[in-house]
Protein backbone atom coordinates (compact mmCIF):
# COMPACT_ATOMS: atom_id res chain seq x y z
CA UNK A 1 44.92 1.86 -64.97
CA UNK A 2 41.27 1.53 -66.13
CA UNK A 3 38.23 1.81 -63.25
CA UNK A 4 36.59 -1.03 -64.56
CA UNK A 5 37.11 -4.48 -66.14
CA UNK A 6 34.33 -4.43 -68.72
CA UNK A 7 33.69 -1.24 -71.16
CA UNK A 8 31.92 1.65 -69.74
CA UNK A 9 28.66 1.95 -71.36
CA UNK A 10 27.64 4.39 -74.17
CA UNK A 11 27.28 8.15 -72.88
CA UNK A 12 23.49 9.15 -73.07
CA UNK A 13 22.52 10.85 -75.63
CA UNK A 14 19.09 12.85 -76.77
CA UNK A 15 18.33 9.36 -78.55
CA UNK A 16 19.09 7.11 -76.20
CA UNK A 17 18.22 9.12 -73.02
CA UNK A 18 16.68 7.59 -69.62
CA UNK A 19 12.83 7.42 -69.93
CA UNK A 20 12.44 7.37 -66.28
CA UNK A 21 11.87 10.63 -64.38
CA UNK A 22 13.99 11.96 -61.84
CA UNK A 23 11.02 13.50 -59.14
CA UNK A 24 12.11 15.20 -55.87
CA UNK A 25 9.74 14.82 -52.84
CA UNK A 26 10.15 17.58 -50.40
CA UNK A 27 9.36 15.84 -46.93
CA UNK A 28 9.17 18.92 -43.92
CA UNK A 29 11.82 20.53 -46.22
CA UNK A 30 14.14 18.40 -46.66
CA UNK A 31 15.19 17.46 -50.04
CA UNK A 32 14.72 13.90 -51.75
CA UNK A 33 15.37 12.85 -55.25
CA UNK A 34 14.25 9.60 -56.94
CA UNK A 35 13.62 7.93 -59.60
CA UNK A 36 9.77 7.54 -61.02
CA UNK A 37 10.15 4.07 -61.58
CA UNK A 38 11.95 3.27 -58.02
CA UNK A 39 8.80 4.54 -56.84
CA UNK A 40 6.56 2.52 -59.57
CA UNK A 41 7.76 -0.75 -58.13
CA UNK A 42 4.83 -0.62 -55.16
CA UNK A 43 1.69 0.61 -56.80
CA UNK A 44 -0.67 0.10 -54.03
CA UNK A 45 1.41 2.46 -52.19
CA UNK A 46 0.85 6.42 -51.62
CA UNK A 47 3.94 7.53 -53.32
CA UNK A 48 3.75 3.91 -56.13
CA UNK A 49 0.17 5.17 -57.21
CA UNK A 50 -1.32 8.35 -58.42
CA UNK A 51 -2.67 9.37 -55.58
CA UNK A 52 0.83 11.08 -54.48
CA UNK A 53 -0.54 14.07 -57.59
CA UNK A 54 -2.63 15.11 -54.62
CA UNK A 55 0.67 16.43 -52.73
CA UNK A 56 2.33 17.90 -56.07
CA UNK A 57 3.03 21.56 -55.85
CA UNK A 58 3.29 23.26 -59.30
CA UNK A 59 5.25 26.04 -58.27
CA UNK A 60 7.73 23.93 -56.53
CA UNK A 61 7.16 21.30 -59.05
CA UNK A 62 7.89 18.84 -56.50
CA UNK A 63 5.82 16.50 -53.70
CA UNK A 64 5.23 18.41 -50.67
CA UNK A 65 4.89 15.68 -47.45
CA UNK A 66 4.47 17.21 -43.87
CA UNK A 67 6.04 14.13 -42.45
CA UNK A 68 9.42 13.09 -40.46
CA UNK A 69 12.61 13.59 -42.87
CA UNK A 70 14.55 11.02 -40.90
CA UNK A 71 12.30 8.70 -40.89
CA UNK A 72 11.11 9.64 -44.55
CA UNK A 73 14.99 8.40 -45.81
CA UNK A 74 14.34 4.87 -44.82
CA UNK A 75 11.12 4.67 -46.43
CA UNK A 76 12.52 5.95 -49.16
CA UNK A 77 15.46 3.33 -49.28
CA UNK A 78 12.48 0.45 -48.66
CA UNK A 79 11.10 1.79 -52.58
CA UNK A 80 14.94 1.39 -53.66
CA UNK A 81 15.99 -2.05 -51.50
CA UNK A 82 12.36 -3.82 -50.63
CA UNK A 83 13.33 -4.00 -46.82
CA UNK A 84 13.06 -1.72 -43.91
CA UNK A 85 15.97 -0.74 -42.24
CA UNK A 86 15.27 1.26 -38.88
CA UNK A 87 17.07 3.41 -36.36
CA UNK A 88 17.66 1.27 -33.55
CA UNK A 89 16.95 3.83 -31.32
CA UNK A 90 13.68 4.46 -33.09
CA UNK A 91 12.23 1.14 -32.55
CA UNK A 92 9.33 -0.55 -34.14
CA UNK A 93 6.29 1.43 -32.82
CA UNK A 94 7.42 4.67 -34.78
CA UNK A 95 7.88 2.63 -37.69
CA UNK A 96 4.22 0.84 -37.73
CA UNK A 97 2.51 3.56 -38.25
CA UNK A 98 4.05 4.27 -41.47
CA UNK A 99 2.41 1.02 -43.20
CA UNK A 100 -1.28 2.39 -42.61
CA UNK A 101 -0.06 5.20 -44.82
CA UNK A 102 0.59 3.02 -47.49
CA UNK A 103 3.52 0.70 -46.90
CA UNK A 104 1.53 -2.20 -47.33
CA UNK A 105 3.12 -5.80 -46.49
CA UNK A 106 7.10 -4.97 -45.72
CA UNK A 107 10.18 -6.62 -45.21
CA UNK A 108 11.50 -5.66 -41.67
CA UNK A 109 15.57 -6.13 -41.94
CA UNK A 110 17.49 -5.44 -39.02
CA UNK A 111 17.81 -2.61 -37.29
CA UNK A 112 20.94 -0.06 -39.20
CA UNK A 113 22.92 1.50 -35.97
CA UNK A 114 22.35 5.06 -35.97
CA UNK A 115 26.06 5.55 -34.17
C-alpha cells in the first residue's frame, strides 16, 4: 500500500541539492536547528539580518544566544508559522519583551496549553 497518492519526489542529489543552509542556534545550551531561509523571511529581525554573525561562534560553528530555551522554541516556530503561540501560563508580559529584541510587528495567536 503506497504512503502517498502522488509520486514521491526525486531523491537529492549533488546536482540538485537544497541551496538553503541548515544553521543550529544554541540558545542557553539547548540545541536548535533551522533552516537559513526560515530565518530570511524577517530581515529586520536579529536572527533575519546579519547582525545575528555577531553571536556566531567558530569553534562551535553555531549561534550562541544567552536567552530562555523555552521561550526561544516559540520564537523560533513564529520564523517557521508567522504567529506567536505562547505558554498560557507564561502570559503576555514575558513575551513583550521579546519584540524590542527584534520581533518587530507580530501576529499574537492564541495561547498553545502547556498541559
Amino acid at each position: 500500500m503506497p504512503v502517498a497518492n502522488m509520486p514521491m519526489p526525486i531523491a537529492p542529489t549533488e546536482k540538485n541539492k537544497r541551496a538553503d543552509e541548515l544553521i543550529v542556534l544554541n540558545v542557553s545550551g539547548r540545541r536548535f536547528e533551522t533552516w537559513r531561509n526560515t530565518l530570511d523571511r524577517y530581515p529586520d529581525t536579529l536572527l533575519g539580518s546579519s547582525e545575528k554573525e555577531f553571536f556566531y561562534n567558530e569553534e562551535t560553528k553555531e549561534y550562541f544566544f544567552d536567552r530562555d530555551a523555552d521561550v526561544f522554541r516559540a520564537v523560533l516556530n513564529f520564523y517557521r508559522t508567522g504567529k506567536l503561540h505562547y505558554p498560557r501560563s507564561d502570559g503576555w508580559k514575558k513575551w513583550k519583551r521579546y519584540s524590542r529584541v527584534g520581533l518587530g510587528d507580530i501576529t499574537i495567536a492564541s495561547p498553545i496549553n502547556d498541559d
